[in-house]
Protein backbone atom coordinates (compact mmCIF):
# COMPACT_ATOMS: atom_id res chain seq x y z
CA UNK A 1 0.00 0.00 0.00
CA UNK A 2 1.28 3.55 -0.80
CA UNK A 3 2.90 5.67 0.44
CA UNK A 4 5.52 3.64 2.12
CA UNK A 5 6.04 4.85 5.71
CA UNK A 6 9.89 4.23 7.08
CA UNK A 7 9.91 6.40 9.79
CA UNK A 8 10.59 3.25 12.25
CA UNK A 9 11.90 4.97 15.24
CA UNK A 10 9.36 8.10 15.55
CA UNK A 11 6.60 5.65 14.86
CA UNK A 12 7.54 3.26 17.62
CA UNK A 13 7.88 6.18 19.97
CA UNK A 14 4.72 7.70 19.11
CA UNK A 15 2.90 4.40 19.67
CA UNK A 16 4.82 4.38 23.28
CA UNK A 17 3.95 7.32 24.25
CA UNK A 18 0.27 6.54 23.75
CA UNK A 19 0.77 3.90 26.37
CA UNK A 20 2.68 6.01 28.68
CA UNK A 21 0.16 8.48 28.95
CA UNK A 22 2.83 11.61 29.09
CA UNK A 23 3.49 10.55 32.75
CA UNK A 24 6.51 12.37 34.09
CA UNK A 25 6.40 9.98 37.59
CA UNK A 26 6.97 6.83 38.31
CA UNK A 27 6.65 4.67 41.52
CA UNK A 28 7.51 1.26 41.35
CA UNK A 29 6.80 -0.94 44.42
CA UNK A 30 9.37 -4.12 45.52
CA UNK A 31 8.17 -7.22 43.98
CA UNK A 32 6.49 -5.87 41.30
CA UNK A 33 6.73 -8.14 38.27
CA UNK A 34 8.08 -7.78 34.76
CA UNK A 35 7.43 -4.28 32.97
CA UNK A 36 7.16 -4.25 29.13
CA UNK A 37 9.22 -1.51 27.68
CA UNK A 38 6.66 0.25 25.77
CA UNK A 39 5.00 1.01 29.22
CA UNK A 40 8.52 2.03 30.81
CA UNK A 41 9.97 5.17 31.81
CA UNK A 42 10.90 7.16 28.74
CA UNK A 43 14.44 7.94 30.03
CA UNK A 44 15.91 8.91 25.95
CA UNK A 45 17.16 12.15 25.74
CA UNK A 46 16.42 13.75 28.77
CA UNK A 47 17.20 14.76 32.34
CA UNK A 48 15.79 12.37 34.85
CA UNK A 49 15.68 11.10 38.66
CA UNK A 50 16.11 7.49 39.89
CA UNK A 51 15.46 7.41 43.62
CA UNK A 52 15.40 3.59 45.61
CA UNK A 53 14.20 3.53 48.80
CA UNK A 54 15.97 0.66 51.16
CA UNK A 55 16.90 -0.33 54.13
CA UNK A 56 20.49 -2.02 54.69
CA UNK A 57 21.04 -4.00 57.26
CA UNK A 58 23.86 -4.50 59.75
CA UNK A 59 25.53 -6.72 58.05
CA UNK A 60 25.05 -5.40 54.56
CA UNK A 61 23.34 -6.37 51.73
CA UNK A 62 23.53 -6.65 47.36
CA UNK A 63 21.46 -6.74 44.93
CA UNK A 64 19.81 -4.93 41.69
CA UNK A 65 17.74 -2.14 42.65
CA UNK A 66 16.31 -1.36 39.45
CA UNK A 67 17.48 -2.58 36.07
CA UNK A 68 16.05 -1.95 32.40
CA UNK A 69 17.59 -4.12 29.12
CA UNK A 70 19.44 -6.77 28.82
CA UNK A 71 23.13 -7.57 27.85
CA UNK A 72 22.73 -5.63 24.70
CA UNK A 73 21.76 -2.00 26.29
CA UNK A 74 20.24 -0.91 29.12
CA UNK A 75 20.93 0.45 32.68
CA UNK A 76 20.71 -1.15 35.99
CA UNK A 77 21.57 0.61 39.34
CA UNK A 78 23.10 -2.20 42.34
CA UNK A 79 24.75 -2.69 45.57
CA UNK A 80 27.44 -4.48 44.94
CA UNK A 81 30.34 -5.19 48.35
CA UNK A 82 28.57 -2.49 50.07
CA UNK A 83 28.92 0.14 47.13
CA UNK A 84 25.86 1.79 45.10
CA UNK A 85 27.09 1.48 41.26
CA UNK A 86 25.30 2.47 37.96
CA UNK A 87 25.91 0.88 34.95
CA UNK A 88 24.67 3.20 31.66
CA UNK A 89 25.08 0.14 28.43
CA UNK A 90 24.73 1.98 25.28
CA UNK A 91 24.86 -1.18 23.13
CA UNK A 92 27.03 -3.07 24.73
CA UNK A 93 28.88 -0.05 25.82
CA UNK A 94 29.25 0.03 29.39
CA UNK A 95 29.71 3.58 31.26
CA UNK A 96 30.56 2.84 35.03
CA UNK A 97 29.70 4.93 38.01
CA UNK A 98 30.25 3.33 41.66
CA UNK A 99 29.91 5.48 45.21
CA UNK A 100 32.99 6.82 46.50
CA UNK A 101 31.66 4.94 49.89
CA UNK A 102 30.32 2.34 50.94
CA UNK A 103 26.25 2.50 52.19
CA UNK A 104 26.16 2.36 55.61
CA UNK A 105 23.29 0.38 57.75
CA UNK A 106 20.12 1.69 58.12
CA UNK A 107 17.01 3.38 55.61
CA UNK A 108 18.38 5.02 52.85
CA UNK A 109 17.41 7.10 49.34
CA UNK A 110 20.22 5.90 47.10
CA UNK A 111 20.39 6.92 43.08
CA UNK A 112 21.21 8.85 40.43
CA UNK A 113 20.41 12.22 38.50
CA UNK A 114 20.77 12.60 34.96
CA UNK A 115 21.28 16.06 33.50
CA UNK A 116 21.44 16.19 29.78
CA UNK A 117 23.21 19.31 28.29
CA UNK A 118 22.81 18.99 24.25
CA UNK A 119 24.52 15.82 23.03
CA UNK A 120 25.86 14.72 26.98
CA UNK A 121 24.77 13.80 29.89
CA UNK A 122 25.91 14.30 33.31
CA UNK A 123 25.14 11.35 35.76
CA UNK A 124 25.63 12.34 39.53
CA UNK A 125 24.93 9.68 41.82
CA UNK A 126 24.27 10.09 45.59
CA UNK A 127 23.24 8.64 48.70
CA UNK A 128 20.67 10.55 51.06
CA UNK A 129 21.23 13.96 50.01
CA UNK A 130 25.11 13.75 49.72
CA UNK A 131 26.86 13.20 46.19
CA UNK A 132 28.90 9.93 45.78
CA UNK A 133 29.99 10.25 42.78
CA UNK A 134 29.58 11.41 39.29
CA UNK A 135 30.85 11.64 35.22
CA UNK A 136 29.86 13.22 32.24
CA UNK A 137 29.43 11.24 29.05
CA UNK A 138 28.16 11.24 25.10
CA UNK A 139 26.56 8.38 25.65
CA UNK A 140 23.34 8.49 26.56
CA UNK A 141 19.98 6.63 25.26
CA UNK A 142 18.85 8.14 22.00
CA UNK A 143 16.64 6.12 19.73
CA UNK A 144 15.70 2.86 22.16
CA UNK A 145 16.50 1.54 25.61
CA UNK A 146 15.77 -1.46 25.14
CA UNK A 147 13.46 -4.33 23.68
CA UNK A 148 14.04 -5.83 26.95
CA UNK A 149 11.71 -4.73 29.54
CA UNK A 150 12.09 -3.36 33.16
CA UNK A 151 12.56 -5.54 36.49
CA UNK A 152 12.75 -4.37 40.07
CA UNK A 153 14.36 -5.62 43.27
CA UNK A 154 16.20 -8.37 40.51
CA UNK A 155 17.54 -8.59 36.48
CA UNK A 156 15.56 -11.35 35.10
CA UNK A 157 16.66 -11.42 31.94
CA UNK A 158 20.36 -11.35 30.29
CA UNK A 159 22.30 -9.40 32.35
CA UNK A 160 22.58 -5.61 32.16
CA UNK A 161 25.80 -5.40 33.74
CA UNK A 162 28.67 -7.37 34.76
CA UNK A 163 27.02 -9.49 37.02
CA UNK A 164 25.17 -12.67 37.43
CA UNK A 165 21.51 -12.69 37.06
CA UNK A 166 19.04 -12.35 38.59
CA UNK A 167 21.29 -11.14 41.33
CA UNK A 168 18.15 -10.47 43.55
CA UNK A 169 18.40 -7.97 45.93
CA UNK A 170 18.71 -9.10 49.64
CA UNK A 171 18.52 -5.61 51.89
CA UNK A 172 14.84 -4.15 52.49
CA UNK A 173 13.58 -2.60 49.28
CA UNK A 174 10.15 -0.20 49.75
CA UNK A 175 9.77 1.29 46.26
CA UNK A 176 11.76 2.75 43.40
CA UNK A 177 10.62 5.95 42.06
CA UNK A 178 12.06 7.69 38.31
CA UNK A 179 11.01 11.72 38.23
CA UNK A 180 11.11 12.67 33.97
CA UNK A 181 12.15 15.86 33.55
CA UNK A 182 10.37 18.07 30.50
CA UNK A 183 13.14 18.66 28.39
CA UNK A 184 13.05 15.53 26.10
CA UNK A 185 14.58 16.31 22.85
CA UNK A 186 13.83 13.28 20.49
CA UNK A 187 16.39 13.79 16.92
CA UNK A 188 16.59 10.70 15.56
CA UNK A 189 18.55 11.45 12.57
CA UNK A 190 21.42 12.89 14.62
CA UNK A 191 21.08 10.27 17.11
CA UNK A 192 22.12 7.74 13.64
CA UNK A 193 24.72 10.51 12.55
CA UNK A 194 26.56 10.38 16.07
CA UNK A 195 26.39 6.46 16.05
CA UNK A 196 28.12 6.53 12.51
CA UNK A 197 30.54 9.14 13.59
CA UNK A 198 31.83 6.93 16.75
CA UNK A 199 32.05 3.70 14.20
């Protein structure tokens, strides 16, 4: 049928965005079960908030807090020998960020803030209300997190990160909540010219 439509990427966005309902929060509530990724935070191309609520206990815990993807691209924040670490997997890609301490016992709001700034991103990562770390990098999600959906508490799938799934989380976990800020800039054309530039 005619006229041909190719516009593969703004069409499957559109239709996601239908589903999504132009929500910019998120609360998502410890054993939860598998989210599709059309019904997932929209975290391309914009500045956003992951906040996990837990509770560690004396004698520590580990554990995905939050994970979206699979082995091919996604991101997945974790507690890993006491320390909070983000991993940002741009196809395969993997930009690191761990706390510059460890989490200490006790009820906690552990994540990360994304600020994007034109073609970067700044990731700043903190624990309470005290920065633990942060980096600035190009890459950043652009045309598709992932096919894979969204997990919390565990990583059912292929692993998002260098660990072994499901790698269940074994501190208290009350909720995980993603704030979207409005300042989503979609350019899918220059999202393909910057992936063609790096090969």
């Amino acid at each position: 049928m005619l006229p041909l439509d190719d516009r593969f990427a703004p069409r499957f966005a559109e239709n996601a965005e239908r589903h999504r309902g132009n929500r910019s929060r998120y609360t998502f509530w410890k054993g939860m079960g598998h989210i599709p990724s059309d019904v997932a935070p929209d975290l391309r191309s914009r500045s956003y908030t992951i906040s996990a609520y837990i509770d560690v206990p004396a004698d520590g815990c580990e554990g995905v807090l939050i994970s979206h993807g699979d082995l091919t691209s996604g991101y997945s924040l974790f507690i890993r020998d006491g320390f909070l670490e983000h991993d940002l997997n741009i196809g395969g890609s993997h930009q690191m960020l761990k706390s510059d301490r460890k989490i200490p016992a006790g009820p906690h709001i552990v994540g990360v803030r994304m600020k994007r700034n034109g073609n970067e991103g700044t990731l700043t990562m903190f624990i309470d209300d005290v920065e633990v770390g942060s980096m600035t990098t190009e890459n950043i999600f652009w045309l598709l997190i992932s096919w894979s959906g969204l997990d919390i508490g565990l990583d059912r799938g292929t692993p998002v990160s260098h660990y072994e799934s499901p790698f269940l989380f074994t501190g208290d976990l009350k909720k995980v909540e993603i704030n979207l800020d409005d300042d989503q800039v979609l350019d899918f054309h220059g999202a393909s010219r910057a992936t063609m530039a790096r090969d």
